[in-house]
C-alpha atoms as a PDB file:
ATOM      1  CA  UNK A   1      57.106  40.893-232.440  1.00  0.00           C
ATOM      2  CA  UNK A   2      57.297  39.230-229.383  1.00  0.00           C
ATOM      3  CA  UNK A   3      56.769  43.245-227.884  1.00  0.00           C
ATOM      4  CA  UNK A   4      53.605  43.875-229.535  1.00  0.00           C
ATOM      5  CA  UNK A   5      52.050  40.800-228.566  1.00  0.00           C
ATOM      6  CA  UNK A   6      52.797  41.296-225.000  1.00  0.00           C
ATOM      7  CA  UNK A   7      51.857  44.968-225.509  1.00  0.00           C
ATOM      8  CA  UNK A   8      48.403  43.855-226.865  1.00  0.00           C
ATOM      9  CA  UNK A   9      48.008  41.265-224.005  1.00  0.00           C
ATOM     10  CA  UNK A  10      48.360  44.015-221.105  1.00  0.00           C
ATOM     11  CA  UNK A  11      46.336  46.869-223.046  1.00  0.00           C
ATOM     12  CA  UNK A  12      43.458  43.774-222.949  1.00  0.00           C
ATOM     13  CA  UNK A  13      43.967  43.706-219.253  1.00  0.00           C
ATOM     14  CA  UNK A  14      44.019  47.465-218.638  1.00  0.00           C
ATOM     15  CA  UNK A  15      40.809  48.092-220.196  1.00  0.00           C
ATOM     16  CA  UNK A  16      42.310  49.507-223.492  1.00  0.00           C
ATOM     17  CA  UNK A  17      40.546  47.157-226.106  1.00  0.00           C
ATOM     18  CA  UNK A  18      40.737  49.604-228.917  1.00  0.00           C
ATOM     19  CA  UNK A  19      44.294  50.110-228.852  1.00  0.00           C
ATOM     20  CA  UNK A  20      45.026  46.151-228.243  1.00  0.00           C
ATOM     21  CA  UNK A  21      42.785  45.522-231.350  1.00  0.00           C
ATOM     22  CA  UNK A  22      45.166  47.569-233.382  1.00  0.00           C
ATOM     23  CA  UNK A  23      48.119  45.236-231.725  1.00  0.00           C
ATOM     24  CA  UNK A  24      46.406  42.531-232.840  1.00  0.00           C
ATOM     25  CA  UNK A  25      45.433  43.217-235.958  1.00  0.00           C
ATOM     26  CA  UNK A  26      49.722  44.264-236.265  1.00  0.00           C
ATOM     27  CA  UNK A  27      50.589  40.902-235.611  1.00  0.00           C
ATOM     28  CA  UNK A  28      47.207  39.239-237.917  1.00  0.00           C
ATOM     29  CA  UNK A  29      49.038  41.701-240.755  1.00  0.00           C
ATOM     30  CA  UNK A  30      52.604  40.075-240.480  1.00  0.00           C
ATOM     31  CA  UNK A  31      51.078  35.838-239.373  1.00  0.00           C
ATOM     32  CA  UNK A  32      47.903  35.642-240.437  1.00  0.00           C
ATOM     33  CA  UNK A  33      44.561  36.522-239.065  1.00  0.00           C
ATOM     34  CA  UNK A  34      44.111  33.083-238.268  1.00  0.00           C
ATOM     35  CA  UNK A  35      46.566  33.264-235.485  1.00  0.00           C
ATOM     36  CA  UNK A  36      44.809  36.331-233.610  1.00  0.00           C
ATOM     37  CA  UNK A  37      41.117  35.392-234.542  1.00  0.00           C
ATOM     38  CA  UNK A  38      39.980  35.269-231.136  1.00  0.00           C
ATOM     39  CA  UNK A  39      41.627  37.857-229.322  1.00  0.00           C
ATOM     40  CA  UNK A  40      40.294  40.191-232.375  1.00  0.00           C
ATOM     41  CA  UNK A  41      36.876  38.792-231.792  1.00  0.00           C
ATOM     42  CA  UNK A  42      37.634  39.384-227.694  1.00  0.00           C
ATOM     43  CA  UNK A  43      38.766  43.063-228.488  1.00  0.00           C
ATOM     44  CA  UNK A  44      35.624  43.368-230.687  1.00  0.00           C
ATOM     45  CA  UNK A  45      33.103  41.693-227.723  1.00  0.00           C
ATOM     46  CA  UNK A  46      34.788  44.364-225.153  1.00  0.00           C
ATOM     47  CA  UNK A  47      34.043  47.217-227.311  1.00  0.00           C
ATOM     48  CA  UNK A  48      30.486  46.298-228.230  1.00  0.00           C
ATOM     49  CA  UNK A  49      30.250  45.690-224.242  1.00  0.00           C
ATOM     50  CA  UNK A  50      31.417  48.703-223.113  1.00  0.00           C
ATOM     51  CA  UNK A  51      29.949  51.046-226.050  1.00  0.00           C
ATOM     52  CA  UNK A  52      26.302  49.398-224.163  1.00  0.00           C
ATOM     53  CA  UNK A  53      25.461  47.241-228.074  1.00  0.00           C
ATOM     54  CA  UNK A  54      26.212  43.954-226.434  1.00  0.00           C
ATOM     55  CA  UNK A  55      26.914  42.663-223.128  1.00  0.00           C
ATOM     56  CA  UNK A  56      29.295  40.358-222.210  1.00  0.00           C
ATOM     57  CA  UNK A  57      27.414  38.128-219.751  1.00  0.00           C
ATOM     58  CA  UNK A  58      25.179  36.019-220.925  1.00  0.00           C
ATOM     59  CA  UNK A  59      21.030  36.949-221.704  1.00  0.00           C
ATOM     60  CA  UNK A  60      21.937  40.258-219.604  1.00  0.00           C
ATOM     61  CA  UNK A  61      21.614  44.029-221.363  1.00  0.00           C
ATOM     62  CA  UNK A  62      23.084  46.009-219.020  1.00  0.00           C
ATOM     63  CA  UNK A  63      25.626  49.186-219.948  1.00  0.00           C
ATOM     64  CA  UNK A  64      28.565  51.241-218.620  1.00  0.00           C
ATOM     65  CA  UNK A  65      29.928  49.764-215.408  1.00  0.00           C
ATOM     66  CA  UNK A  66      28.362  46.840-215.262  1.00  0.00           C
ATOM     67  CA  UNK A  67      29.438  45.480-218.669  1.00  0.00           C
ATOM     68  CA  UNK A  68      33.399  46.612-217.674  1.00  0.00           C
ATOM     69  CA  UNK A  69      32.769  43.859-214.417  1.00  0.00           C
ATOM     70  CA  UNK A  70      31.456  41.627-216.965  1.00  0.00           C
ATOM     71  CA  UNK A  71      34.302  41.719-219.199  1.00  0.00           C
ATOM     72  CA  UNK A  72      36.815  41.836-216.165  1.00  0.00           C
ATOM     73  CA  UNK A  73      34.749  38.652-214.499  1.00  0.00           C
ATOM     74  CA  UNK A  74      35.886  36.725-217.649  1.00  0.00           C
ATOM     75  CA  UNK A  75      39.536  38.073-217.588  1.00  0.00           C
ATOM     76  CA  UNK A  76      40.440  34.188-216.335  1.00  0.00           C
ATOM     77  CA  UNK A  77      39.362  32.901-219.318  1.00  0.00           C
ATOM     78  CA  UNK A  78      40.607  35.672-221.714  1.00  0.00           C
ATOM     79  CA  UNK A  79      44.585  35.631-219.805  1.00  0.00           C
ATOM     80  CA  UNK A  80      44.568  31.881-220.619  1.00  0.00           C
ATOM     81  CA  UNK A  81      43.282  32.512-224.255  1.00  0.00           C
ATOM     82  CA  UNK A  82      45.815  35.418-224.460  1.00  0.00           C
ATOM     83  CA  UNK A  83      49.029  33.145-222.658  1.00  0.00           C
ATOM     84  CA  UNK A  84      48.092  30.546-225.345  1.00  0.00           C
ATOM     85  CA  UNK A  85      48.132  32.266-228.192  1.00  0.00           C
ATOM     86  CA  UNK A  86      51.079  34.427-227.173  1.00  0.00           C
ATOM     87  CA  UNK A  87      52.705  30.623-226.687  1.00  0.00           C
ATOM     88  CA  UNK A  88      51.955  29.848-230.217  1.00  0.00           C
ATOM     89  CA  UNK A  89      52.826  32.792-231.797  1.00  0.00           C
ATOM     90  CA  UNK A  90      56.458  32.897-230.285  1.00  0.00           C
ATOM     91  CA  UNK A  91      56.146  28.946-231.064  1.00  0.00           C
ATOM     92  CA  UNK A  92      55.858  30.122-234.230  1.00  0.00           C
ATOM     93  CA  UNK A  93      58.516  32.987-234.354  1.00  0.00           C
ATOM     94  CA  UNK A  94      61.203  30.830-233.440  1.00  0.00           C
ATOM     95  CA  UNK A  95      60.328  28.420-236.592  1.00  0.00           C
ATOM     96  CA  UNK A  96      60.217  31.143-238.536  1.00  0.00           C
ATOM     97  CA  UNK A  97      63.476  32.651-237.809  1.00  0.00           C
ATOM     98  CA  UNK A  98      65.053  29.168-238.153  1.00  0.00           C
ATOM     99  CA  UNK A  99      63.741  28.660-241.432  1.00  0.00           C
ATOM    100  CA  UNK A 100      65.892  31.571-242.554  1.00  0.00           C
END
């Protein structure tokens, strides 16, 4: 599991937000949606952003190119979100498997 969630974490980075929703919503299927909310809800804000329905910066409605800066200006804030839930989820792995 540990895979996909780094998988999903790097296709955020590169740009790919479709295919790093469907990484996420892999890892919401087997721990809950709870544990992926936001990076879903990230995945979803990049999409809207780059398919021009919403942009990322704030009271802005720009499209194309200028939405992808926007949603690689905030890339700080999304890493952190994405190192701390890939934290919790292995936090959460390791319980898991000790359980057993």
């Amino acid at each position: 599991m540990q895979l996909i969630i780094e998988d999903a974490a790097q296709r955020f980075k590169q740009g790919d937000f479709h295919a790093a929703r469907k990484l996420y919503q892999k890892i919401a299927a087997c721990y809950g949606e709870s544990i992926v909310a936001v990076n879903l809800s990230l995945c979803d804000q990049a999409i809207k952003a780059l398919n021009g329905q919403v942009s990322m910066t704030e009271g802005e409605g720009t499209a194309g190119e200028n939405d992808r800066a926007a949603v690689n200006a905030s890339s700080l804030q999304v890493t952190r979100q994405l190192h701390d839930t890939q934290s919790l989820l292995e936090k959460y792995f390791v319980l898991a498997q000790s359980q057993k």
